[in-house]
N, C-alpha and C. Protein backbone atom coordinates (compact mmCIF):
# COMPACT_ATOMS: atom_id res chain seq x y z
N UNK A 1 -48.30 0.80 -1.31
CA UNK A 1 -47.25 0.21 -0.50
C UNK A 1 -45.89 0.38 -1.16
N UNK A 2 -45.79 0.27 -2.21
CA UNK A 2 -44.20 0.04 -3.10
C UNK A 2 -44.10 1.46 -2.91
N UNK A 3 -44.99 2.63 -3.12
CA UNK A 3 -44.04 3.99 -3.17
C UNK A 3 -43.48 4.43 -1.68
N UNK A 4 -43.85 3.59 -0.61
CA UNK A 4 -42.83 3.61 0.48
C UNK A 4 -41.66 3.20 0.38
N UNK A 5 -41.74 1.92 -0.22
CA UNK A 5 -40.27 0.95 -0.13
C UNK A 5 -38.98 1.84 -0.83
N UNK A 6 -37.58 1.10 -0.31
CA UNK A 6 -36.92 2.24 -0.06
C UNK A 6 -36.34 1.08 -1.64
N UNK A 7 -36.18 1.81 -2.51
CA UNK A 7 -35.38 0.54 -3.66
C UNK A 7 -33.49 0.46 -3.89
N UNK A 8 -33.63 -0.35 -3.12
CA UNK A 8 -32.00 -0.23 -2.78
C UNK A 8 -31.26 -1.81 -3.31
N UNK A 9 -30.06 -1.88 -3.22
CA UNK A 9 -29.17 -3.14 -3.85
C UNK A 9 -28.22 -3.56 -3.31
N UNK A 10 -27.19 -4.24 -2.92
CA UNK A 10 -26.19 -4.31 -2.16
C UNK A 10 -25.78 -5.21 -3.46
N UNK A 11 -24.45 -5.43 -3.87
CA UNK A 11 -23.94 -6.47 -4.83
C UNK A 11 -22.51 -7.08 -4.40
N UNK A 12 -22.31 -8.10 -4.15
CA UNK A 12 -21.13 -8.18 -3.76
C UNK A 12 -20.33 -9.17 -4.87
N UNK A 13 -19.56 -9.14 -5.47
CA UNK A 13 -19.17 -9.19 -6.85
C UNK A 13 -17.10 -9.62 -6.20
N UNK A 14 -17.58 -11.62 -6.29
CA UNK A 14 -15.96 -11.66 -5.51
C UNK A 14 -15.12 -11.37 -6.47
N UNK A 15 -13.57 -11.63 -5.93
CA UNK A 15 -12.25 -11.53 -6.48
C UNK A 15 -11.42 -12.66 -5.64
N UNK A 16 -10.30 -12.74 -6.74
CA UNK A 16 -9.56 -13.40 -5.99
C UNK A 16 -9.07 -14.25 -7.42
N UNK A 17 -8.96 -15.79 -7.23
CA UNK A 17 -8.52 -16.22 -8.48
C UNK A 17 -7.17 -16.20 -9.38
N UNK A 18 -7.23 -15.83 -10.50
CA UNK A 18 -6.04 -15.71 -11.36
C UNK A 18 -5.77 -13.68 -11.14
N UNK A 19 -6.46 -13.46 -10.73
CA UNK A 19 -6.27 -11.75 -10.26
C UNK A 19 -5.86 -11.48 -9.54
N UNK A 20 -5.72 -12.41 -8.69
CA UNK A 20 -4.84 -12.06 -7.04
C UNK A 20 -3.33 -12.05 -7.94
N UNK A 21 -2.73 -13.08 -8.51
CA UNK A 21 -1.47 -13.40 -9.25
C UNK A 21 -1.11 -11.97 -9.71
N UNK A 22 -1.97 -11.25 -10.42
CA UNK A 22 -0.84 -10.33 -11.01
C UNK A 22 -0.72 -8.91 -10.09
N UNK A 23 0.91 -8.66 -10.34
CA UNK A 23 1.07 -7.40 -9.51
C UNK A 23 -0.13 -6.73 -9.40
N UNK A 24 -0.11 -5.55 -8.49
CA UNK A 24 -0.85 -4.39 -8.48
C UNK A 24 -0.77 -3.68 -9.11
N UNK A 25 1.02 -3.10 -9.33
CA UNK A 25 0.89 -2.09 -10.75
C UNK A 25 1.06 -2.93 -11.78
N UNK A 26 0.49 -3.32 -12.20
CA UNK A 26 0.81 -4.44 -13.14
C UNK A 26 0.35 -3.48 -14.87
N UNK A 27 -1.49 -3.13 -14.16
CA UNK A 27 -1.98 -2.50 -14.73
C UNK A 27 -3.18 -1.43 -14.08
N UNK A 28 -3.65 -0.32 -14.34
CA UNK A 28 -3.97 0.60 -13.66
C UNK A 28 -4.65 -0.22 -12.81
N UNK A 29 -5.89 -1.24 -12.63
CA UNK A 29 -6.66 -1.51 -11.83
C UNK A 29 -5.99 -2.34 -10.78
N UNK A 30 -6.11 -1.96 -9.34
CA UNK A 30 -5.27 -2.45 -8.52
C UNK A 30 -5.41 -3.28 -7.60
N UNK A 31 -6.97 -3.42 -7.83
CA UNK A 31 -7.48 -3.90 -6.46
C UNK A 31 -7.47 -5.75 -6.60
N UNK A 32 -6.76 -6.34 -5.77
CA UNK A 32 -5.97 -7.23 -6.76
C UNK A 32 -5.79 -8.51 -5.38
N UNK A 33 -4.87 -8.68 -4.72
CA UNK A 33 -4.77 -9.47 -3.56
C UNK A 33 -5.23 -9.04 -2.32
N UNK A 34 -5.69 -9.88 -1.73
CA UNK A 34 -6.23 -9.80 -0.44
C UNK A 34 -7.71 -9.48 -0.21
N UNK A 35 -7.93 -8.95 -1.62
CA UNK A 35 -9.75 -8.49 -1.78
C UNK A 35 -10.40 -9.72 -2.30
N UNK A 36 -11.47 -9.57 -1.02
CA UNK A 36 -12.79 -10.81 -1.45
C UNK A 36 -13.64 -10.25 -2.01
N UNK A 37 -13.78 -9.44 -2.02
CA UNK A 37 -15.17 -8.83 -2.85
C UNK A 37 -15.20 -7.29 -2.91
N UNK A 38 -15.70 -6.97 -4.73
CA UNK A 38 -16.40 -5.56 -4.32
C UNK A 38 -17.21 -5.54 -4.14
N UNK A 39 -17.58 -3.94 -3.24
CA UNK A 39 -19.31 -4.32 -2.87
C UNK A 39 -19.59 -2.93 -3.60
N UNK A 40 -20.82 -3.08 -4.00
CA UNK A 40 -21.41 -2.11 -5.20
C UNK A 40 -22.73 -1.57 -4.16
N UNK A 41 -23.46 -0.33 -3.75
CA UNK A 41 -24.24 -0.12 -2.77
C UNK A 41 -25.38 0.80 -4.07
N UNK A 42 -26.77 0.58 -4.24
CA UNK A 42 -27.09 1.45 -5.40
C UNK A 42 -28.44 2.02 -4.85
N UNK A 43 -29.40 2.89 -4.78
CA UNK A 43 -30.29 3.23 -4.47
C UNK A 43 -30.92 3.65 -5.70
N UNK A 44 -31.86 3.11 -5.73
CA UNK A 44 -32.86 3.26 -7.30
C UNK A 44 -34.08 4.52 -6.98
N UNK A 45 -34.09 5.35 -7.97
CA UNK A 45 -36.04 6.20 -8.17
C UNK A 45 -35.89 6.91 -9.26
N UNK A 46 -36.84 6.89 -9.85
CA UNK A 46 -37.65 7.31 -10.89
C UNK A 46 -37.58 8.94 -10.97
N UNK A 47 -38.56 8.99 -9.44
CA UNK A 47 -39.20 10.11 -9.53
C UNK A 47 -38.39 11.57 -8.40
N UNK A 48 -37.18 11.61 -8.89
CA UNK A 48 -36.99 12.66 -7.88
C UNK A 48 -37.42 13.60 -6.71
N UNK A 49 -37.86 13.88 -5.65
CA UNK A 49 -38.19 14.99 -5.22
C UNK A 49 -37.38 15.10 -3.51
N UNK A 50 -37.24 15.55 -2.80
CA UNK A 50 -36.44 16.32 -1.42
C UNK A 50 -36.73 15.06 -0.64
N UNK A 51 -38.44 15.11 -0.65
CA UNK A 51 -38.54 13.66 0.31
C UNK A 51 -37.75 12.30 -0.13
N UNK A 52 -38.22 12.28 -1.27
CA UNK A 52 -37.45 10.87 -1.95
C UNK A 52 -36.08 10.88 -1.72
N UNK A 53 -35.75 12.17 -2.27
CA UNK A 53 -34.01 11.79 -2.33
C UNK A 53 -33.46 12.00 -1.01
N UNK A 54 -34.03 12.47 0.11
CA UNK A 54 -33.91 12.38 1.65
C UNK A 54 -33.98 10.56 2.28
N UNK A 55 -34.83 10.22 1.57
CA UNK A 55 -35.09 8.78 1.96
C UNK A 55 -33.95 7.76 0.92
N UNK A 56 -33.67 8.14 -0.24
CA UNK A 56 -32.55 7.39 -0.85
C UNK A 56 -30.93 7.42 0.08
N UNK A 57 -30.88 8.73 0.13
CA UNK A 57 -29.53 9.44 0.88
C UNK A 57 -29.39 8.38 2.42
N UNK A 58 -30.50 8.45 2.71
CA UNK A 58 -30.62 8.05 4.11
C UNK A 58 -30.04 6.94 4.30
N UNK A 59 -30.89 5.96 3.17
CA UNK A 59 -30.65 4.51 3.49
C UNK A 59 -29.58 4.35 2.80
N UNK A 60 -29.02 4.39 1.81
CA UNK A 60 -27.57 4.25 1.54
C UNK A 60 -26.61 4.89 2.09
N UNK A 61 -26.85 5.80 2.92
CA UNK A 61 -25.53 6.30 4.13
C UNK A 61 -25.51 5.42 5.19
N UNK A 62 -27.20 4.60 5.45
CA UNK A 62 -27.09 3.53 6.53
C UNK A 62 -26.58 2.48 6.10
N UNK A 63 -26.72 2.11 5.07
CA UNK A 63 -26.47 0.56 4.88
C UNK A 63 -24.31 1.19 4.86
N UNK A 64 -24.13 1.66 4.05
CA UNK A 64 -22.64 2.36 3.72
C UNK A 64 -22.28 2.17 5.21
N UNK A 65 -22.69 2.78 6.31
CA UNK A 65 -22.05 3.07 7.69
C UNK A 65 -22.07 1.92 8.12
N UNK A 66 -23.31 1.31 8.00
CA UNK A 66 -23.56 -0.70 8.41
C UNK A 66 -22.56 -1.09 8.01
N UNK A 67 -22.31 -1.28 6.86
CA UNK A 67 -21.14 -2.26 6.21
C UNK A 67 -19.73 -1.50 6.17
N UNK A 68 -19.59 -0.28 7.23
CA UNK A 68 -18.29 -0.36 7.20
C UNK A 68 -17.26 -1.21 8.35
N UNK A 69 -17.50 -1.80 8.78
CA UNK A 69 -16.79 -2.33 10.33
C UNK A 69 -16.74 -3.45 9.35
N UNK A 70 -17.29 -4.15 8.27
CA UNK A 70 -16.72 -5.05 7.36
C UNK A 70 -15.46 -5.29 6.48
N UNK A 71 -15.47 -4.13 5.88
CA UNK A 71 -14.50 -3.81 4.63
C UNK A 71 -13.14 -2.94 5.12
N UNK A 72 -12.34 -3.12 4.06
CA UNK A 72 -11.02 -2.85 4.54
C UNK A 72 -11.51 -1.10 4.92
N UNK A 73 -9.79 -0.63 5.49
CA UNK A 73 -9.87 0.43 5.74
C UNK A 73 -8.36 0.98 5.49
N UNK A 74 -7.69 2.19 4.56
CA UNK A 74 -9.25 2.66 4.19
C UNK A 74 -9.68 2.72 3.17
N UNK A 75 -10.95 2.95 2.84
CA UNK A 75 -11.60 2.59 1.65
C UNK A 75 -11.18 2.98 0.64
N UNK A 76 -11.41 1.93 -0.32
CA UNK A 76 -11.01 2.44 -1.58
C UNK A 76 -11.90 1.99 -2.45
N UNK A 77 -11.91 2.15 -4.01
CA UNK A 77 -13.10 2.51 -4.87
C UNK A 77 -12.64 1.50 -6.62
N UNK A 78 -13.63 0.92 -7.04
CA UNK A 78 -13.26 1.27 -8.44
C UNK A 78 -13.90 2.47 -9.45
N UNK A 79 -12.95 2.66 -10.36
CA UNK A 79 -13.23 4.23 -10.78
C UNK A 79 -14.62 4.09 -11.13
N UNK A 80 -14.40 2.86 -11.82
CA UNK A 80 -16.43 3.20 -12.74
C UNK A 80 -17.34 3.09 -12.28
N UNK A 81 -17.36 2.53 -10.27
CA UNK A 81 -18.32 3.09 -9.28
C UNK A 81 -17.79 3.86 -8.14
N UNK A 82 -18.15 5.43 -8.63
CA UNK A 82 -17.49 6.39 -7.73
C UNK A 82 -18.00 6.04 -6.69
N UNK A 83 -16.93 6.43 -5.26
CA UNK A 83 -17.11 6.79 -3.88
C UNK A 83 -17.52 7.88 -3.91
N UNK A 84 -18.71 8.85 -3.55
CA UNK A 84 -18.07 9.96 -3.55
C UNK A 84 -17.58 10.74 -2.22
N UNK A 85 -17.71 9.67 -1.20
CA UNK A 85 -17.20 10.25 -0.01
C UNK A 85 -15.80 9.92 -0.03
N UNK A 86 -15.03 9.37 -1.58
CA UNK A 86 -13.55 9.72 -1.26
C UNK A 86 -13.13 11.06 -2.15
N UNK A 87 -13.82 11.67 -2.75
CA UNK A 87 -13.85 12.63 -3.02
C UNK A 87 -14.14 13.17 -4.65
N UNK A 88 -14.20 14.48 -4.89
CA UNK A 88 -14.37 14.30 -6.39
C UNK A 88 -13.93 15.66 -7.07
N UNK A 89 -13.81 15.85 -8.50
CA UNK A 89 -13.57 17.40 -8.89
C UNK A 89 -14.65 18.46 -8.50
N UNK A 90 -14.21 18.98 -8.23
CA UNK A 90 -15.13 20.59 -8.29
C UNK A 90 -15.41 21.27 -9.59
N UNK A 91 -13.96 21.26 -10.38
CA UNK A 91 -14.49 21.99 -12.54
C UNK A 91 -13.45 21.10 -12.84
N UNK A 92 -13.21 20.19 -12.74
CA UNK A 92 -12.64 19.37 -13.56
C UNK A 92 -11.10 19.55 -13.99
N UNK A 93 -10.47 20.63 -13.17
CA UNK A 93 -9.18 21.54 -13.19
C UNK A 93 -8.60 20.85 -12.33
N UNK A 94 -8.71 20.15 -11.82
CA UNK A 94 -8.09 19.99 -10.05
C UNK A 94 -6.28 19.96 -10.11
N UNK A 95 -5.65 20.19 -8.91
CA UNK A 95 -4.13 20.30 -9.17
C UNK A 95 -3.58 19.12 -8.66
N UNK A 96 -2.64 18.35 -9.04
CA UNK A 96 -2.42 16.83 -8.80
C UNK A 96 -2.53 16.78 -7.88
N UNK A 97 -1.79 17.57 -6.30
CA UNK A 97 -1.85 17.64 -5.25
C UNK A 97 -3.30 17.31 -4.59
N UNK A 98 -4.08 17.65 -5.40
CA UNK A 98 -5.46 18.04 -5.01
C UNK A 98 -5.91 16.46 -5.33
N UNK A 99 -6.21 16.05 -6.42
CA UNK A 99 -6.40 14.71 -7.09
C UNK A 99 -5.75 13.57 -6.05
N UNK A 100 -4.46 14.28 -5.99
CA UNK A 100 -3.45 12.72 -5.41
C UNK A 100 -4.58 12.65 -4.15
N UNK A 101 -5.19 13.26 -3.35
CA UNK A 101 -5.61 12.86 -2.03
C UNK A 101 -7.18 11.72 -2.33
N UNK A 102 -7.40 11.71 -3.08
CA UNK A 102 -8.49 10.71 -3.63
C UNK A 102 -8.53 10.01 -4.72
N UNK A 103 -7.36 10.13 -5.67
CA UNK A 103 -6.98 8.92 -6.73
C UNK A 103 -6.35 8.30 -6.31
N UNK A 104 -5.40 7.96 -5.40
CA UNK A 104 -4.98 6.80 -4.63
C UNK A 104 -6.04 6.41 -3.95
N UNK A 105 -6.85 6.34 -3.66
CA UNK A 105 -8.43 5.59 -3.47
C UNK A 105 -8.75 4.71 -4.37
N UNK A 106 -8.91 4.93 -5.84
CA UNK A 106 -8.83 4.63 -6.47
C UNK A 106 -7.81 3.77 -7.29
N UNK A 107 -6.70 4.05 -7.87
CA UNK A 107 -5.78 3.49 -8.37
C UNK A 107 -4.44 3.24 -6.88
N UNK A 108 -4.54 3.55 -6.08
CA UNK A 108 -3.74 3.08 -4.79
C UNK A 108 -2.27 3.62 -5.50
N UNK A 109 -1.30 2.73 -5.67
CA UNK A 109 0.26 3.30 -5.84
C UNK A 109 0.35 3.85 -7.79
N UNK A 110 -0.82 3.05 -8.25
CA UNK A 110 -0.86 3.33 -9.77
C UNK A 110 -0.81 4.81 -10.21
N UNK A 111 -1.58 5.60 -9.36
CA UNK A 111 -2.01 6.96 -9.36
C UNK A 111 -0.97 7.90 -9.84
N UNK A 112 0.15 7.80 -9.44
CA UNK A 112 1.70 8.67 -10.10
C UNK A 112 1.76 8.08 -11.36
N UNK A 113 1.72 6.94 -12.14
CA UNK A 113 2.19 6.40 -12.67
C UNK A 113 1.17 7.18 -13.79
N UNK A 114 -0.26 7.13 -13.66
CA UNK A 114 -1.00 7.27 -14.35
C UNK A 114 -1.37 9.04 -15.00
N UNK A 115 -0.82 9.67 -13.95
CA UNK A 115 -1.01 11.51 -13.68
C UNK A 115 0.09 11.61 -14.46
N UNK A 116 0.65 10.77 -14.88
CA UNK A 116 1.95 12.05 -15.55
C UNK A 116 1.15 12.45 -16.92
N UNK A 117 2.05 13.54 -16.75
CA UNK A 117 2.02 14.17 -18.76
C UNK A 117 2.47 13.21 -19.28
């Protein structure tokens, strides 16, 4: 029975508090007023294979699509749990231009501040 079950997590992890108070650029992390919660989405397995990771993919694109008519729009991320449907490097070269369209996802107005030389 368990090697059916799909092993998945939803975490919702509030905010608000003495964090709402400080600016946004205050310091790189931005996500700051008006946010009730991050939500963390994780799909767990062991054992890799096409079927499995067909059935992981699945249900965390469903639950992800479920819970979007919830959460702001548009989405944004903290860095140390990538989105990766806001995007990502290809070799690790990328040209700011290229970056700027999905690190403001991430760091929102911080993103210039943070790209310079």
């Amino acid at each position: 029975m368990r090697s059916k079950m799909v092993m998945g997590l939803v975490i919702l992890t509030p905010h608000g508090g003495k964090m709402s108070k400080i600016l946004e650029d205050a310091i790189p992390f931005p996500h700051r007023k008006g946010v009730l919660y991050n939500v963390q989405y994780f799909a767990l397995w062991h054992h890799p294979n096409k079927t499995v990771d067909k059935k992981k993919f699945d249900w965390i694109n469903g639950i992800y699509d479920y819970m979007g008519k919830f959460v702001s729009k548009p989405g944004t991320a903290y860095l140390n749990t990538r989105g990766l449907d806001l995007g990502r490097t290809k070799n690790g070269n990328e040209k700011y231009s290229q970056a700027k369209s999905w690190g403001e996802m991430y760091f929102k107005q911080n993103f210039d501040k943070l790209a310079r030389d």
